[in-house]
C-alpha atoms as a PDB file:
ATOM      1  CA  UNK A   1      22.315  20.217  16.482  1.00  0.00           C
ATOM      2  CA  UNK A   2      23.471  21.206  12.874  1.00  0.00           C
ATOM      3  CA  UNK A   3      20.258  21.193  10.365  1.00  0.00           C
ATOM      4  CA  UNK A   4      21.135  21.092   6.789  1.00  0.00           C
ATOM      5  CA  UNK A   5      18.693  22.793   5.010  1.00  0.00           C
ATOM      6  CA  UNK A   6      19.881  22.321   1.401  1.00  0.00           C
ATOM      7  CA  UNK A   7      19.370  18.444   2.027  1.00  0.00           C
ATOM      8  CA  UNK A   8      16.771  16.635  -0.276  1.00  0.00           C
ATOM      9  CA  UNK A   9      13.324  15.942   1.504  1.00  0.00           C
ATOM     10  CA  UNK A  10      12.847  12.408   1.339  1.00  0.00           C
ATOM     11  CA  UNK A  11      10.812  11.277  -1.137  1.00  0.00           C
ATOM     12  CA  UNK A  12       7.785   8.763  -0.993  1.00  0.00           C
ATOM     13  CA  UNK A  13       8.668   5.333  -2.151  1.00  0.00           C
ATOM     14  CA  UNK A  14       5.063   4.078  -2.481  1.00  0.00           C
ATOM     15  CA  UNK A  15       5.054   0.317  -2.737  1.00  0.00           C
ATOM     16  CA  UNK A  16       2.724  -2.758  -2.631  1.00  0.00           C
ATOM     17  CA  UNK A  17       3.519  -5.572  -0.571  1.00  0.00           C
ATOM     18  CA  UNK A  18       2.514  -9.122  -1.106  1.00  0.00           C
ATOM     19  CA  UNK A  19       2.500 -11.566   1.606  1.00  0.00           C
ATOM     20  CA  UNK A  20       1.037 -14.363   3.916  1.00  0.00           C
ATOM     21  CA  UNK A  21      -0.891 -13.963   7.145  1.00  0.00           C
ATOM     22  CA  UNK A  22      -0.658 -16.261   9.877  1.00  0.00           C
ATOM     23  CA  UNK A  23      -3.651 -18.184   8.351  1.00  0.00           C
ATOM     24  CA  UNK A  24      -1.509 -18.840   5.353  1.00  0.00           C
ATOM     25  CA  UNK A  25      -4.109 -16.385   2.864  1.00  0.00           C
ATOM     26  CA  UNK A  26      -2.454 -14.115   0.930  1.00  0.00           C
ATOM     27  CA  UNK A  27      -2.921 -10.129   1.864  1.00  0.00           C
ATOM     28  CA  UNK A  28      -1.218  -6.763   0.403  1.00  0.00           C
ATOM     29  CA  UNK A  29      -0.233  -3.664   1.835  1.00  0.00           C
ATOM     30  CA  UNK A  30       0.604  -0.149   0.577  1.00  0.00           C
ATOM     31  CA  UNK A  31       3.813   1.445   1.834  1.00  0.00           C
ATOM     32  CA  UNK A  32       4.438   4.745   1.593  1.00  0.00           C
ATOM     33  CA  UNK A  33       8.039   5.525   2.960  1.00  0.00           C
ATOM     34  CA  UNK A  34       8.140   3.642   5.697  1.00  0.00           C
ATOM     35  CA  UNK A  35       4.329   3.700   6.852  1.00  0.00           C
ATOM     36  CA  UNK A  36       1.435   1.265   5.560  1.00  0.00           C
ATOM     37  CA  UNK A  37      -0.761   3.795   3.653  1.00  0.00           C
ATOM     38  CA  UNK A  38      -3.670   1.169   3.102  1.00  0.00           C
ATOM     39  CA  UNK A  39      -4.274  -2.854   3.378  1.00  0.00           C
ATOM     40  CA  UNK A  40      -6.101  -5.328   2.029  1.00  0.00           C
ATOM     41  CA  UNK A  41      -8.487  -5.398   4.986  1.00  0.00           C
ATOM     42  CA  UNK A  42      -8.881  -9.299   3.869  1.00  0.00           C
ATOM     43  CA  UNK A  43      -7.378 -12.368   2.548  1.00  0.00           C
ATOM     44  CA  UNK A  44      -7.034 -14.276  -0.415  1.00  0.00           C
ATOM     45  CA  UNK A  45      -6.629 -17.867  -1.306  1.00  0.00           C
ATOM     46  CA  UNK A  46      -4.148 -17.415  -3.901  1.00  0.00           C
ATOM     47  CA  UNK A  47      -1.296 -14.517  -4.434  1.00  0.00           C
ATOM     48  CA  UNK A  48      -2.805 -13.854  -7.891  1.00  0.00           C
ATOM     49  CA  UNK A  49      -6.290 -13.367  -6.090  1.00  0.00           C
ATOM     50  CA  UNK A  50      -4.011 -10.685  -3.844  1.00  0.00           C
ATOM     51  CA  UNK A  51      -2.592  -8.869  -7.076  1.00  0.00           C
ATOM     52  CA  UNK A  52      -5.677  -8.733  -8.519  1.00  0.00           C
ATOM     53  CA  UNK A  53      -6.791  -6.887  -5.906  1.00  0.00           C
ATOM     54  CA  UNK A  54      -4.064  -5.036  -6.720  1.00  0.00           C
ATOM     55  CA  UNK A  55      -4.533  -4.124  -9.274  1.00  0.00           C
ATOM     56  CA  UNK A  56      -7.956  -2.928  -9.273  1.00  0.00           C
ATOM     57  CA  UNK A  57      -6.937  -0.572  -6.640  1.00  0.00           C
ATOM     58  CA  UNK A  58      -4.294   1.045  -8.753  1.00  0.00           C
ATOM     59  CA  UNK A  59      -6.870   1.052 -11.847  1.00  0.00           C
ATOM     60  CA  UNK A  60      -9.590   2.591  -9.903  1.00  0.00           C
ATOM     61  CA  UNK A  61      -8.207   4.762  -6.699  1.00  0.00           C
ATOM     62  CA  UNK A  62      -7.050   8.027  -8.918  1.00  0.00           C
ATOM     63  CA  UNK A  63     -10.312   8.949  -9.467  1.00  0.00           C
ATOM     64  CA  UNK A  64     -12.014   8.033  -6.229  1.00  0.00           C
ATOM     65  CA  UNK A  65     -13.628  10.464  -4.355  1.00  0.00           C
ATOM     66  CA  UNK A  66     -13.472  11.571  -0.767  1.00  0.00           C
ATOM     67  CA  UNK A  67     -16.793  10.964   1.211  1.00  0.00           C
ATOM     68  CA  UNK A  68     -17.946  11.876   4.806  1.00  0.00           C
ATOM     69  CA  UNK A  69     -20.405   9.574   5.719  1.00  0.00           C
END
């Protein structure tokens, strides 16, 4: 096998995802390449309620801290 060493790591492509559950409530995740980074953990009556949430997560996660509980 040939390995190309010159070739361009791939990059992240961080990305939110909006969508329904089976329930019909409306849940995001965070993609990261091609791996889910972080979720919603719950859902929301309404897609704006979901990109709030959104939102919120992009305003407040650069400064969050790391904790060991």
């Amino acid at each position: 096998m040939e390995v190309n060493l010159l070739a361009t790591p791939k990059k992240p492509n961080p990305r939110f995802e909006v969508y329904r559950d089976d329930l019909g409530e409306w849940r995001w995740r965070l993609w990261s390449s091609s791996d889910v980074i972080a979720d919603s953990g719950q859902g929301y009556s309404t897609k704006a309620h979901a990109e709030r949430a959104i939102a919120a997560v992009k305003r407040v996660a650069p400064d969050a801290p790391i904790v060991e509980e």
